[in-house]
PDB file of N, CA and C in Angstrom:
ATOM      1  N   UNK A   1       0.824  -1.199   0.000  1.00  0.00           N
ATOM      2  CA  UNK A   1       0.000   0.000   0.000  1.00  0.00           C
ATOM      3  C   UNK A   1       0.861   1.253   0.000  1.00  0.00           C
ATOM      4  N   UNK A   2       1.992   1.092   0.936  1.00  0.00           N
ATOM      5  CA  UNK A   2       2.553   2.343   0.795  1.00  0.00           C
ATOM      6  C   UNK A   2       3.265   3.055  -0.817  1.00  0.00           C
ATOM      7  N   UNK A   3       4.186   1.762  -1.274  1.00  0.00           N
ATOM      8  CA  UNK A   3       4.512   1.935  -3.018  1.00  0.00           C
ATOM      9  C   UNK A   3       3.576   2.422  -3.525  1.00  0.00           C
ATOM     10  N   UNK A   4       1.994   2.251  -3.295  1.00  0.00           N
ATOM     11  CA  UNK A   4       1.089   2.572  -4.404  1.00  0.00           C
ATOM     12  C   UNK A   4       0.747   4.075  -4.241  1.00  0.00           C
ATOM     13  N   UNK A   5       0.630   4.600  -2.865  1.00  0.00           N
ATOM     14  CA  UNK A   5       0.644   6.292  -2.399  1.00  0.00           C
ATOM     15  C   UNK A   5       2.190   7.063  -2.842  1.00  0.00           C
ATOM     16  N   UNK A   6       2.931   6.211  -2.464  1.00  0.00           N
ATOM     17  CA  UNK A   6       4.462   7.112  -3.016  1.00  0.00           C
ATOM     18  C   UNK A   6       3.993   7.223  -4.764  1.00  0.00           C
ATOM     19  N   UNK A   7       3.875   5.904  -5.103  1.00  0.00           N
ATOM     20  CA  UNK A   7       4.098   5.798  -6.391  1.00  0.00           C
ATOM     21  C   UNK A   7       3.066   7.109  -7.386  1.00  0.00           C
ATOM     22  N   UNK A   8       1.839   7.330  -6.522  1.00  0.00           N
ATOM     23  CA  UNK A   8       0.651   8.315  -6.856  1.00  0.00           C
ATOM     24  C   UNK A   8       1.271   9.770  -6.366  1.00  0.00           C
ATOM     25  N   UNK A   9       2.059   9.505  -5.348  1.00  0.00           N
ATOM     26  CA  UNK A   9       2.176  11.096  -4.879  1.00  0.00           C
ATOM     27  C   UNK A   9       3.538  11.973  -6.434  1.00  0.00           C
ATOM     28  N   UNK A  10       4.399  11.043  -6.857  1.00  0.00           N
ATOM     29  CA  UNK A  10       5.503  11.115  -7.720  1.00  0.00           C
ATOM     30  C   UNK A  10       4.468  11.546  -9.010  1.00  0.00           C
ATOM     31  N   UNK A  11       3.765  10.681  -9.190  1.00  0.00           N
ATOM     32  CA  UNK A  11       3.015  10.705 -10.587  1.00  0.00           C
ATOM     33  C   UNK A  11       2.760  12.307 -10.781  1.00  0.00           C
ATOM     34  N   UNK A  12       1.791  12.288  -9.550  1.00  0.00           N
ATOM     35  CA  UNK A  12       1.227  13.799  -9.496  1.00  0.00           C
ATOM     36  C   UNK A  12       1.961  15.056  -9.665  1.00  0.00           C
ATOM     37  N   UNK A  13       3.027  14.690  -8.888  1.00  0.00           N
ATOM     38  CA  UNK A  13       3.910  15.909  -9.182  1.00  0.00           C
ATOM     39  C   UNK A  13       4.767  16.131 -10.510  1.00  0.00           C
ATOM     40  N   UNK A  14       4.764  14.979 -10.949  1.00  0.00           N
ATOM     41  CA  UNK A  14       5.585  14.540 -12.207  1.00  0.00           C
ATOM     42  C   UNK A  14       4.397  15.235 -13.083  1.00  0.00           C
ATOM     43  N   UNK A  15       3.469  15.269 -13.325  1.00  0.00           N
ATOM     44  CA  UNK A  15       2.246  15.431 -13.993  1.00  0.00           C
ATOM     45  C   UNK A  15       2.043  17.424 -13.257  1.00  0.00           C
ATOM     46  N   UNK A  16       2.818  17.758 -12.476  1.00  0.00           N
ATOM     47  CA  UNK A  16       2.494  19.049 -12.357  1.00  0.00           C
ATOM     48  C   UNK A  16       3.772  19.921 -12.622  1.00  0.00           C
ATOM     49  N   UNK A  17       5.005  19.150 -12.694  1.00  0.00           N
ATOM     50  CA  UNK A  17       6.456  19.687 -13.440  1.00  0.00           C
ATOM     51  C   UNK A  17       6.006  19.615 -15.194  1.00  0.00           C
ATOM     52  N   UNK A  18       5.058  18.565 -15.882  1.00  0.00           N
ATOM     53  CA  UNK A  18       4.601  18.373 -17.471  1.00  0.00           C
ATOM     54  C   UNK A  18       3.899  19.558 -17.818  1.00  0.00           C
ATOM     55  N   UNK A  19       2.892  20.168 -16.204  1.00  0.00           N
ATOM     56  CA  UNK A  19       1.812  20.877 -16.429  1.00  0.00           C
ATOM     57  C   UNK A  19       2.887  22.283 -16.760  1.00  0.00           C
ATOM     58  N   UNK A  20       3.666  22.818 -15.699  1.00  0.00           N
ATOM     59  CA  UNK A  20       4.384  23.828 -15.750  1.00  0.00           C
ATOM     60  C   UNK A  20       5.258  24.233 -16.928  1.00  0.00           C
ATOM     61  N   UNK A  21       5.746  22.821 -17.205  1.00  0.00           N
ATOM     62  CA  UNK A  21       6.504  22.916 -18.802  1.00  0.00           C
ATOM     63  C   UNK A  21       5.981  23.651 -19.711  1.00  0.00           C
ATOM     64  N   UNK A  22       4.697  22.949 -19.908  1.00  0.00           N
ATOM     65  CA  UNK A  22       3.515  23.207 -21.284  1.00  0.00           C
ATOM     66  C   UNK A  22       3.347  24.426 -21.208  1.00  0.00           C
ATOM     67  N   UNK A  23       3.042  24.876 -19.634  1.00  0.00           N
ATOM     68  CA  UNK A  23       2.480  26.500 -19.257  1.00  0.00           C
ATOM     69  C   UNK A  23       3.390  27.565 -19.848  1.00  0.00           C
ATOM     70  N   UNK A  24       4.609  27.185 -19.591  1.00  0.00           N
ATOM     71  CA  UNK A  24       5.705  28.547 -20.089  1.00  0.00           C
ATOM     72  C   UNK A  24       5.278  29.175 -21.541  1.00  0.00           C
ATOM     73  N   UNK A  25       5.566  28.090 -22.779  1.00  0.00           N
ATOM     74  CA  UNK A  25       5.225  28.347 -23.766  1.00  0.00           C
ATOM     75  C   UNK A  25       3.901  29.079 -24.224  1.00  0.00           C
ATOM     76  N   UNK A  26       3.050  28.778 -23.474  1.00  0.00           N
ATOM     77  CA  UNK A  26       1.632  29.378 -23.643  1.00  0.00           C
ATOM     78  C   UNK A  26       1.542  30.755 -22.757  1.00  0.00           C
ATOM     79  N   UNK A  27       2.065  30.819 -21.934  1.00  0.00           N
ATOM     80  CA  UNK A  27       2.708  31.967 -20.863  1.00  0.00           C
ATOM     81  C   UNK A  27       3.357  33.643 -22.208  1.00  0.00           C
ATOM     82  N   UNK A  28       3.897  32.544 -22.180  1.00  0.00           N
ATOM     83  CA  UNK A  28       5.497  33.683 -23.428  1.00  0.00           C
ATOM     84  C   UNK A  28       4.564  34.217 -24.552  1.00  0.00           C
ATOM     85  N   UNK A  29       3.668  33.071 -25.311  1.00  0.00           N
ATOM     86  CA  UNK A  29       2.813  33.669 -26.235  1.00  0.00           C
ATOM     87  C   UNK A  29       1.872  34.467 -26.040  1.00  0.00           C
ATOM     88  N   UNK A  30       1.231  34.011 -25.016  1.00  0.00           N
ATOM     89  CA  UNK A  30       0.679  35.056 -24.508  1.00  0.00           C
ATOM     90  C   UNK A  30       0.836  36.792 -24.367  1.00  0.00           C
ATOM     91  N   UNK A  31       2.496  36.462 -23.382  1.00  0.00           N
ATOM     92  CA  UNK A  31       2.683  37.608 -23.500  1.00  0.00           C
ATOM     93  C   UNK A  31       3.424  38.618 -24.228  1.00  0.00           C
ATOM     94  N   UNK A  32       3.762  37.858 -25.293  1.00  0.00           N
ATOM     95  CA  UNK A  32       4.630  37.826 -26.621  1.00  0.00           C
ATOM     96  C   UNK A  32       3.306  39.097 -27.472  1.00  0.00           C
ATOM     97  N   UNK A  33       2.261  38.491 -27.245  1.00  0.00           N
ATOM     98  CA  UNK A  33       1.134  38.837 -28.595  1.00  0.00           C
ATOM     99  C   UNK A  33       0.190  40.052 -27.516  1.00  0.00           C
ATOM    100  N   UNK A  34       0.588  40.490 -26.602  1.00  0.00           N
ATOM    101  CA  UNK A  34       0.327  41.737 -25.942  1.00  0.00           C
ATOM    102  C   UNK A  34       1.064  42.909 -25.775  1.00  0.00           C
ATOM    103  N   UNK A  35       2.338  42.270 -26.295  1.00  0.00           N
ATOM    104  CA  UNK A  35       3.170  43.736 -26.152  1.00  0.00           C
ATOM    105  C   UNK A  35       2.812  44.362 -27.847  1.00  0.00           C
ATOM    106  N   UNK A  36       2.485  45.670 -27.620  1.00  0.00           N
ATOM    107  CA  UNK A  36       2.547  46.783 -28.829  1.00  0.00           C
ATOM    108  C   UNK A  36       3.810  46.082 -30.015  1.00  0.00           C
ATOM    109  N   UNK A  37       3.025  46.588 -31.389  1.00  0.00           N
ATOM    110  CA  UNK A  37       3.962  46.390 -32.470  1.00  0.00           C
ATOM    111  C   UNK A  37       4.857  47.164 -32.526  1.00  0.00           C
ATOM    112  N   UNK A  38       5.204  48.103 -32.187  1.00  0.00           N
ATOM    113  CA  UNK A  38       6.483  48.764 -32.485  1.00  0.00           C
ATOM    114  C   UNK A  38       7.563  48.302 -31.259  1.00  0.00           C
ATOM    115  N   UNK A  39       7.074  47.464 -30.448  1.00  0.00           N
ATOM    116  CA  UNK A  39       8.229  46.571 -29.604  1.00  0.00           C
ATOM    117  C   UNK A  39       8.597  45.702 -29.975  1.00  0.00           C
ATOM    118  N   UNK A  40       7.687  44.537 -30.674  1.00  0.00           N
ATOM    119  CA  UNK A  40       7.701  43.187 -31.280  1.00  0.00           C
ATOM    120  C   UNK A  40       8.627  44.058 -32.751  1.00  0.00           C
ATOM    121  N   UNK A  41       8.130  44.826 -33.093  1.00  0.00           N
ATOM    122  CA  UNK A  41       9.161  44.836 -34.654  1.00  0.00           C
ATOM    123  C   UNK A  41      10.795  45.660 -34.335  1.00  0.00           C
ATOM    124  N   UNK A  42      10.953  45.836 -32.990  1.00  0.00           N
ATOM    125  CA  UNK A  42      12.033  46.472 -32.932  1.00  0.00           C
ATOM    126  C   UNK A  42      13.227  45.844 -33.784  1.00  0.00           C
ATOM    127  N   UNK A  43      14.062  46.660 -34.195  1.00  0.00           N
ATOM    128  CA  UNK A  43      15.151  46.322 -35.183  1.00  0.00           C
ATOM    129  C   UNK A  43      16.110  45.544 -34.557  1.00  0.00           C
ATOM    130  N   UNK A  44      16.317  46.465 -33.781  1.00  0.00           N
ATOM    131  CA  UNK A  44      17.702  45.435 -32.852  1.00  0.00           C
ATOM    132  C   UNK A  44      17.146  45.048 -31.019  1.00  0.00           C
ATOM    133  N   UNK A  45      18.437  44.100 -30.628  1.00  0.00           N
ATOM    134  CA  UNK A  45      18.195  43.721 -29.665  1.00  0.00           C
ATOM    135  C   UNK A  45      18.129  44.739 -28.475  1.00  0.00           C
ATOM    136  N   UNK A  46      19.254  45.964 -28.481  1.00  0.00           N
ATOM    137  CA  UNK A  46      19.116  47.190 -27.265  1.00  0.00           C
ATOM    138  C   UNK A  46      17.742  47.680 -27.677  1.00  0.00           C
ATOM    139  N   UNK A  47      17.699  48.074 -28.779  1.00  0.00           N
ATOM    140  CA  UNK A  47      16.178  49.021 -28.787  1.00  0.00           C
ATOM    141  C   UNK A  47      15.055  48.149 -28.453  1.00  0.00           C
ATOM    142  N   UNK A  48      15.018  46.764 -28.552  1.00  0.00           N
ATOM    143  CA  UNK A  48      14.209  46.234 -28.172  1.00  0.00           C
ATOM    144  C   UNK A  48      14.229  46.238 -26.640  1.00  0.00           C
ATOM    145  N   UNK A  49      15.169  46.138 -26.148  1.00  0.00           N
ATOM    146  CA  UNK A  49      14.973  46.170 -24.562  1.00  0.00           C
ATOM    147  C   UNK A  49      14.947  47.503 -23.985  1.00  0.00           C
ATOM    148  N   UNK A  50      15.055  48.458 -24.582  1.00  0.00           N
ATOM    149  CA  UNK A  50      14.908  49.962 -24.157  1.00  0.00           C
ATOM    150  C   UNK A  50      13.388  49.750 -24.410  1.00  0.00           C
ATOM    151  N   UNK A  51      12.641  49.754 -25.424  1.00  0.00           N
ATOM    152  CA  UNK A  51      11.186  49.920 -25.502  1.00  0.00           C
ATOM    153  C   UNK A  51      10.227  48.717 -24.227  1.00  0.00           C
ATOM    154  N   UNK A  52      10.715  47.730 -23.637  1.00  0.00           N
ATOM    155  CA  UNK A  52      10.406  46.873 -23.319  1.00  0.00           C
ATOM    156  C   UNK A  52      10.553  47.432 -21.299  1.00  0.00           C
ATOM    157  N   UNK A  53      11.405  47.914 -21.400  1.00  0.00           N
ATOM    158  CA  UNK A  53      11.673  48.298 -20.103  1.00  0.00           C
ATOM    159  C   UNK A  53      10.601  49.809 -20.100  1.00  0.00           C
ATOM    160  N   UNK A  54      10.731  50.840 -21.098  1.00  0.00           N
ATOM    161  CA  UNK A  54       9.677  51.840 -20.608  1.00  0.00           C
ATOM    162  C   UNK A  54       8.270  51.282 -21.278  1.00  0.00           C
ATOM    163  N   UNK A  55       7.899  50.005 -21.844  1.00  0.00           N
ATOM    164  CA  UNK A  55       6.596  49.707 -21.761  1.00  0.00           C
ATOM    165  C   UNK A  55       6.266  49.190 -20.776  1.00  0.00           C
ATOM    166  N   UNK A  56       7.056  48.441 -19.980  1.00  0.00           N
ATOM    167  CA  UNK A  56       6.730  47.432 -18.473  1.00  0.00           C
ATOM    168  C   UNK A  56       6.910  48.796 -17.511  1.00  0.00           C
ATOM    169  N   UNK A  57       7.610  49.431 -17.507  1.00  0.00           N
ATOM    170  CA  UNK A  57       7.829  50.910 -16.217  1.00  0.00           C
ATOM    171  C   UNK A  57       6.736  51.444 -16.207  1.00  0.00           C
ATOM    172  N   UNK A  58       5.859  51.520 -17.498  1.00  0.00           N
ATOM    173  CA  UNK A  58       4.758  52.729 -17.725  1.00  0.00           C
ATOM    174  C   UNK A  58       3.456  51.894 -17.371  1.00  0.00           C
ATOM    175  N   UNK A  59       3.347  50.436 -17.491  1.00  0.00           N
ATOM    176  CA  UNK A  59       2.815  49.652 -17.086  1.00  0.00           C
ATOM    177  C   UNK A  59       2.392  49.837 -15.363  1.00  0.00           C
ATOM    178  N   UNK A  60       3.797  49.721 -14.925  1.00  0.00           N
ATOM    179  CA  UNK A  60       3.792  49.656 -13.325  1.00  0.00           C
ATOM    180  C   UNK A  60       3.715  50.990 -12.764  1.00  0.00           C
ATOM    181  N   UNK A  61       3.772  52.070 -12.941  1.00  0.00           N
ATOM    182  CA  UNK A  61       3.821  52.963 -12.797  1.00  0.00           C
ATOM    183  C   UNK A  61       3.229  54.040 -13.632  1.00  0.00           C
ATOM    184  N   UNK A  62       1.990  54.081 -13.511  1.00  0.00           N
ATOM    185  CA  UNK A  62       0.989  54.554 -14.339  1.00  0.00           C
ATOM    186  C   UNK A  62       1.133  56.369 -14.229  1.00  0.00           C
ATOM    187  N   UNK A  63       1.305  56.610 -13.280  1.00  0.00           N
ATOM    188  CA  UNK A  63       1.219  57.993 -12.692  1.00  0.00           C
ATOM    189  C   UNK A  63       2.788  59.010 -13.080  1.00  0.00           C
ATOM    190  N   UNK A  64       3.630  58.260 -13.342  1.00  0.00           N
ATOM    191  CA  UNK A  64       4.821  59.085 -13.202  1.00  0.00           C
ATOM    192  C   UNK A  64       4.832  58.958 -14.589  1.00  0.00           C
ATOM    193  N   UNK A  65       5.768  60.866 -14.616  1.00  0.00           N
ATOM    194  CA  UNK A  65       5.539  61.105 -16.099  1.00  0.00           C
ATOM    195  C   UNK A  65       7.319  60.990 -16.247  1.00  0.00           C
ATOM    196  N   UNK A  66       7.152  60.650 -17.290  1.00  0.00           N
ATOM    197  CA  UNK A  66       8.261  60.125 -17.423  1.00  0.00           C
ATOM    198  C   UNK A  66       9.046  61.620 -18.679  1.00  0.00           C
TER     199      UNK A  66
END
């Protein structure tokens, strides 16, 4: 009896490390296909993270004028 509870408790979690896997990807697209087009088409990699940092700042911080 006890093998069969270990063996169920492993499954489960094994089955919630599969769940978390799957999640990222659907996570990223998610939030991939919410950021504004002129971030997603940025040319290069700095300008992309310059636009990415004052779209998430302006995000969190609604009030300050930047």
């Amino acid at each position: 009896m006890l093998y069969y509870v270990l063996s169920v408790l492993w499954m489960t979690s094994y089955l919630h490390i599969i769940d978390a896997v799957k999640a990222f990807p659907v996570a990223a697209s998610l939030f991939w296909n919410s950021l504004p087009s002129d971030i997603r088409s940025s040319p290069s990699l700095p300008i992309f993270r310059q636009r990415l940092k004052t779209f998430l700042f302006r995000q969190s911080f609604p009030d300050v004028v930047l």
